[in-house]
Protein backbone atom coordinates (compact mmCIF):
# COMPACT_ATOMS: atom_id res chain seq x y z
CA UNK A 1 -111.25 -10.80 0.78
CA UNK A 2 -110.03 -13.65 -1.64
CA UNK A 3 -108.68 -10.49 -4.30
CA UNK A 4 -107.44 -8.90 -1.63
CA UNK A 5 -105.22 -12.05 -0.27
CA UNK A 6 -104.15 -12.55 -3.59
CA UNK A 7 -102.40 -9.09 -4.39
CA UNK A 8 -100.89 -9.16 -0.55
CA UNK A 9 -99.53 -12.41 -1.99
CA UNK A 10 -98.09 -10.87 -4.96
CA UNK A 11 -96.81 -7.78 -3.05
CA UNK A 12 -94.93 -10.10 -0.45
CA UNK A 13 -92.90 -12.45 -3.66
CA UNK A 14 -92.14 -8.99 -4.97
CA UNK A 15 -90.63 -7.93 -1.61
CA UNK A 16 -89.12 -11.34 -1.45
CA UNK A 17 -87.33 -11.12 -4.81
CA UNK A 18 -85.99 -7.26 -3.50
CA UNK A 19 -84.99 -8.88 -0.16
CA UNK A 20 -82.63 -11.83 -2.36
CA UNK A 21 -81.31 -9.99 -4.81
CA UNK A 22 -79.75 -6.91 -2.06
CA UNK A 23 -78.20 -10.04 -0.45
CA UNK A 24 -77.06 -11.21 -3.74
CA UNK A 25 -75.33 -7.79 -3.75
CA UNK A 26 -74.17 -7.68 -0.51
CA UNK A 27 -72.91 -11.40 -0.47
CA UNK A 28 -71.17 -11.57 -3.95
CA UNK A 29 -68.33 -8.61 -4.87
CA UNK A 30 -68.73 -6.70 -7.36
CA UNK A 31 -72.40 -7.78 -8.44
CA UNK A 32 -73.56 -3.94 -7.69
CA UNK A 33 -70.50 -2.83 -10.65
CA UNK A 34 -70.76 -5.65 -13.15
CA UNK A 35 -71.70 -3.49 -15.66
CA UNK A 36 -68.84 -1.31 -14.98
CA UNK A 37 -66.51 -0.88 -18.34
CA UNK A 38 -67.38 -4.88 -18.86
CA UNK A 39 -66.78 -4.36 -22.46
CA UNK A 40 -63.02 -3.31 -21.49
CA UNK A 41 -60.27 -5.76 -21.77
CA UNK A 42 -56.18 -4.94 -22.19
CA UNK A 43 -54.98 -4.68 -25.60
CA UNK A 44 -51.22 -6.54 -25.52
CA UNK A 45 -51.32 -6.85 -29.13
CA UNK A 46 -48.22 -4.47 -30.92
CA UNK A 47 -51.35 -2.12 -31.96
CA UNK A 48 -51.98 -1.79 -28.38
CA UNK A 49 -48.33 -1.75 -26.78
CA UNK A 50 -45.96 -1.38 -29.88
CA UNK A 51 -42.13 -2.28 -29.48
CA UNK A 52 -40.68 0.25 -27.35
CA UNK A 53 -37.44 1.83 -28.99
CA UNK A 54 -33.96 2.02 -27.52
CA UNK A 55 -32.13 5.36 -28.63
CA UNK A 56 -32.62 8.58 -30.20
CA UNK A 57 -32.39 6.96 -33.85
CA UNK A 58 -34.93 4.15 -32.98
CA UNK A 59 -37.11 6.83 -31.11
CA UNK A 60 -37.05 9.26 -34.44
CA UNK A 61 -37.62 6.12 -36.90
CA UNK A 62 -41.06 5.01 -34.44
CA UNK A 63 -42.79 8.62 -33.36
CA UNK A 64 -41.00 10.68 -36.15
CA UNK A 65 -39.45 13.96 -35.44
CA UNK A 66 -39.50 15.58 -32.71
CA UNK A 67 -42.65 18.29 -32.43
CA UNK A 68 -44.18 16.86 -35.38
CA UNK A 69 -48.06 16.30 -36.25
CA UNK A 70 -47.89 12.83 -34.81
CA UNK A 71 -46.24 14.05 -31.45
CA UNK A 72 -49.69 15.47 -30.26
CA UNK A 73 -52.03 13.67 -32.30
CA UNK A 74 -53.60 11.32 -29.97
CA UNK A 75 -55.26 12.10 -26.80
CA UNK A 76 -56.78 10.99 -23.38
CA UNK A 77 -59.18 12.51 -21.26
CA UNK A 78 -57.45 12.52 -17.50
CA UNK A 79 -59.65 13.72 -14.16
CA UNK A 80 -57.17 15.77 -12.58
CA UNK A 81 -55.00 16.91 -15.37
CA UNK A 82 -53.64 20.66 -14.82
CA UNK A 83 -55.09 20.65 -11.20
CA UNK A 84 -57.41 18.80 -8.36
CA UNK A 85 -60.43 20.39 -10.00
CA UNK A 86 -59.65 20.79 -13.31
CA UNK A 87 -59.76 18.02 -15.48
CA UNK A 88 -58.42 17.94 -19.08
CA UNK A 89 -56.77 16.44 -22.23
CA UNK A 90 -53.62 14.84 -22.37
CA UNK A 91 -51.67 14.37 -25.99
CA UNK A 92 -49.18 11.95 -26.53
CA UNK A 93 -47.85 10.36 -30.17
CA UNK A 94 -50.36 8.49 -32.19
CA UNK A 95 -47.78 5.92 -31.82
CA UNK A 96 -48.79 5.38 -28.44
CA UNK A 97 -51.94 6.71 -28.47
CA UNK A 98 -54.04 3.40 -27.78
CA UNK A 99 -51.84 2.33 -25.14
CA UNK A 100 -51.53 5.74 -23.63
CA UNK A 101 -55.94 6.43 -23.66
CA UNK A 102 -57.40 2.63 -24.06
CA UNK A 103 -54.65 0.17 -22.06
CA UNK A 104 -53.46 3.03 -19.08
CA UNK A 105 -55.94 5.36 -18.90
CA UNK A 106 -59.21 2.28 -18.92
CA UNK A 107 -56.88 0.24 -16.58
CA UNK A 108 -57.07 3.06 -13.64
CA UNK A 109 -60.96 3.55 -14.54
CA UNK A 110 -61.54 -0.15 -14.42
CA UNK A 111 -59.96 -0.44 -11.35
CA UNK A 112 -62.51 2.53 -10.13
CA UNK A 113 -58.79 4.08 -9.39
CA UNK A 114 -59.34 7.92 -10.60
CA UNK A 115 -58.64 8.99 -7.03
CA UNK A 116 -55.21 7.58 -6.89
CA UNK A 117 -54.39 10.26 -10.23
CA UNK A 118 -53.18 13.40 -8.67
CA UNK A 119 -52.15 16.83 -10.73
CA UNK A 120 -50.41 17.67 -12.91
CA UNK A 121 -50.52 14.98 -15.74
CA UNK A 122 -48.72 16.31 -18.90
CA UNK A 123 -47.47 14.85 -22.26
CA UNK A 124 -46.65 16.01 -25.52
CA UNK A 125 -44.74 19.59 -24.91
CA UNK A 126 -42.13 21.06 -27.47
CA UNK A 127 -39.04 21.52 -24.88
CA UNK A 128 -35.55 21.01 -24.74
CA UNK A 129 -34.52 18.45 -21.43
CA UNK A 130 -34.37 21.37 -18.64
CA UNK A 131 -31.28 22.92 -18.41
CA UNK A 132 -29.46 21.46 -21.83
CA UNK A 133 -30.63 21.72 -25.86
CA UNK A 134 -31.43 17.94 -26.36
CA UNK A 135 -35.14 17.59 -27.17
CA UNK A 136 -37.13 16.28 -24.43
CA UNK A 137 -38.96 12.59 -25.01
CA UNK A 138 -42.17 15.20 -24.49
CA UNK A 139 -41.21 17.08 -28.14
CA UNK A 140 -41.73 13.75 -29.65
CA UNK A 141 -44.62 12.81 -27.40
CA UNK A 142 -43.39 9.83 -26.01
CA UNK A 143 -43.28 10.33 -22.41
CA UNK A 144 -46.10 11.16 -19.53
CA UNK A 145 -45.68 12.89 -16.47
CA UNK A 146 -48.08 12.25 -13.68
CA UNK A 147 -48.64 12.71 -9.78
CA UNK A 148 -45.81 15.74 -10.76
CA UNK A 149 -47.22 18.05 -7.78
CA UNK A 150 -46.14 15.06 -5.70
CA UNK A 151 -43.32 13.80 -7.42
CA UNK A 152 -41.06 16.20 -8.53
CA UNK A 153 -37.68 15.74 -10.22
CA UNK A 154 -34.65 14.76 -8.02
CA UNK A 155 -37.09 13.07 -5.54
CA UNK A 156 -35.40 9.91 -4.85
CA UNK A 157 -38.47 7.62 -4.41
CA UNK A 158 -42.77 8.07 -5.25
CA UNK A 159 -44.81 9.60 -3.31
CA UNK A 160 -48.48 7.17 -3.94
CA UNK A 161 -50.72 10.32 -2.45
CA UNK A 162 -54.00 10.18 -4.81
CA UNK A 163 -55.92 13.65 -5.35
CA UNK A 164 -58.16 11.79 -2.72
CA UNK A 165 -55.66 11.93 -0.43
CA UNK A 166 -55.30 7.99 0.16
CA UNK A 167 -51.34 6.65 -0.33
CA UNK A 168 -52.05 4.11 -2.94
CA UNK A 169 -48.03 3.08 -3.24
CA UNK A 170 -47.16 2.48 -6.08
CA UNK A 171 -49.99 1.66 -8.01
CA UNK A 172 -49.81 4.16 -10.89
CA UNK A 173 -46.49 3.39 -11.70
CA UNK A 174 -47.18 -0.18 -11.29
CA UNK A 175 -49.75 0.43 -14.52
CA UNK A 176 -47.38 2.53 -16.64
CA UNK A 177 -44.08 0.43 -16.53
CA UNK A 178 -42.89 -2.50 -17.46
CA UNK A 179 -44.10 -5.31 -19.28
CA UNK A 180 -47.91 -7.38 -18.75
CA UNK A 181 -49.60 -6.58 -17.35
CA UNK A 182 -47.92 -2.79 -16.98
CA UNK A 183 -47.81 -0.81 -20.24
CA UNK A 184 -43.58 -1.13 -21.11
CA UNK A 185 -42.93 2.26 -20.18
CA UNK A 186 -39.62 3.57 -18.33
CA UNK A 187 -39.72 4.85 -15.42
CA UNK A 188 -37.76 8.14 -14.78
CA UNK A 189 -36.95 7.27 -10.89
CA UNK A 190 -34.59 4.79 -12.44
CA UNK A 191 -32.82 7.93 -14.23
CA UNK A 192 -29.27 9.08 -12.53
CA UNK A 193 -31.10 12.05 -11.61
CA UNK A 194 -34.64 10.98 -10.39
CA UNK A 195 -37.41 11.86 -12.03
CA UNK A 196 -40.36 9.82 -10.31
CA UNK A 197 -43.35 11.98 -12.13
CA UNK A 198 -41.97 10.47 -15.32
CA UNK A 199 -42.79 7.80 -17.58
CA UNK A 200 -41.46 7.83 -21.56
CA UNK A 201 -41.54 5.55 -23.99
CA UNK A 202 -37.97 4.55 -25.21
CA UNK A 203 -34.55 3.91 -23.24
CA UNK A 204 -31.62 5.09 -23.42
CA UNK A 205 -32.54 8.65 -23.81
């Protein structure tokens, strides 16, 4: 009877210790994710978000020519690339290509935000701007498009839809633009023509 008072003992501080820690969980946010990307912090250093250039001269002397090696030769791994269930690559210029895949693309993960990422995201593509023969920021990889089923060109504002169908506003571009604690892209909704899909790398272009 003593043995058997003893393990019913045991038994009940293990249920007690089960009992405290789910209201540990349940009490303090984010205990049940704090091992979620906790080695992850922003990189603002110029490795991680270089000096963006102003002009086609200052874009050629950062990224290099246009459709070059360099234009494609970093890449980041996107949920709903091409469609809602088809995930895939996208390549951008090494110049950007920690900012682009370790700053942006951590930041969204991080923030347990993949939902708010709708299709089509696209970067590096050898193309002339539609409808003239000026290279695209895209030939010299310096410019993402996302949310573009969503956002297409000439809509005059951003449409925060997620592939999970939640309006997030404006988060997404709220990570891509600007300065900290965005990522000092440019925003194509500011263009004359609006282009709210698109976010490049340089101004003036």
């Amino acid at each position: 009877m003593a043995g058997f008072s003893s393990r019913w003992r045991s038994r009940v501080a293990v249920m007690g210790l089960a009992v405290w820690a789910a209201a540990l969980v349940a009490l303090v946010p984010g205990v049940a994710q704090a091992h979620h990307m906790d080695w992850w912090g922003h990189d603002h250093s110029s490795a991680g978000v270089p000096p963006r250039p102003s002009g086609l001269s200052a874009l050629v002397a950062d990224f290099g020519p246009h459709c070059s090696v360099a234009a494609n030769g970093a890449r980041s791994y996107w949920p709903v690339q091409s469609s809602r269930t088809q995930p895939g690559y996208v390549y951008v210029n090494t110049y950007i290509g920690r900012d682009v895949g370790y700053n942006i693309r951590n930041h969204i993960s991080a923030d347990h935000a993949d939902g708010a990422v709708d299709y089509g995201v696209y970067g590096y593509d050898c193309r002339y701007i539609s409808g003239t023969t000026t290279w695209s920021a895209h030939a010299f990889g310096a410019a993402v498009d996302t949310n573009s089923a969503r956002n297409p060109q000439g809509q005059g504002r951003w449409n925060g839809i997620g592939a999970d169908g939640i309006d997030h506003g404006t988060y997404i571009p709220s990570v891509w633009k600007g300065d900290y604690p965005g990522h000092h892209f440019y925003w194509g909704l500011n263009f004359s023509n609006p282009d709210p899909m698109h976010f490049q790398y340089v101004t003036n272009y």
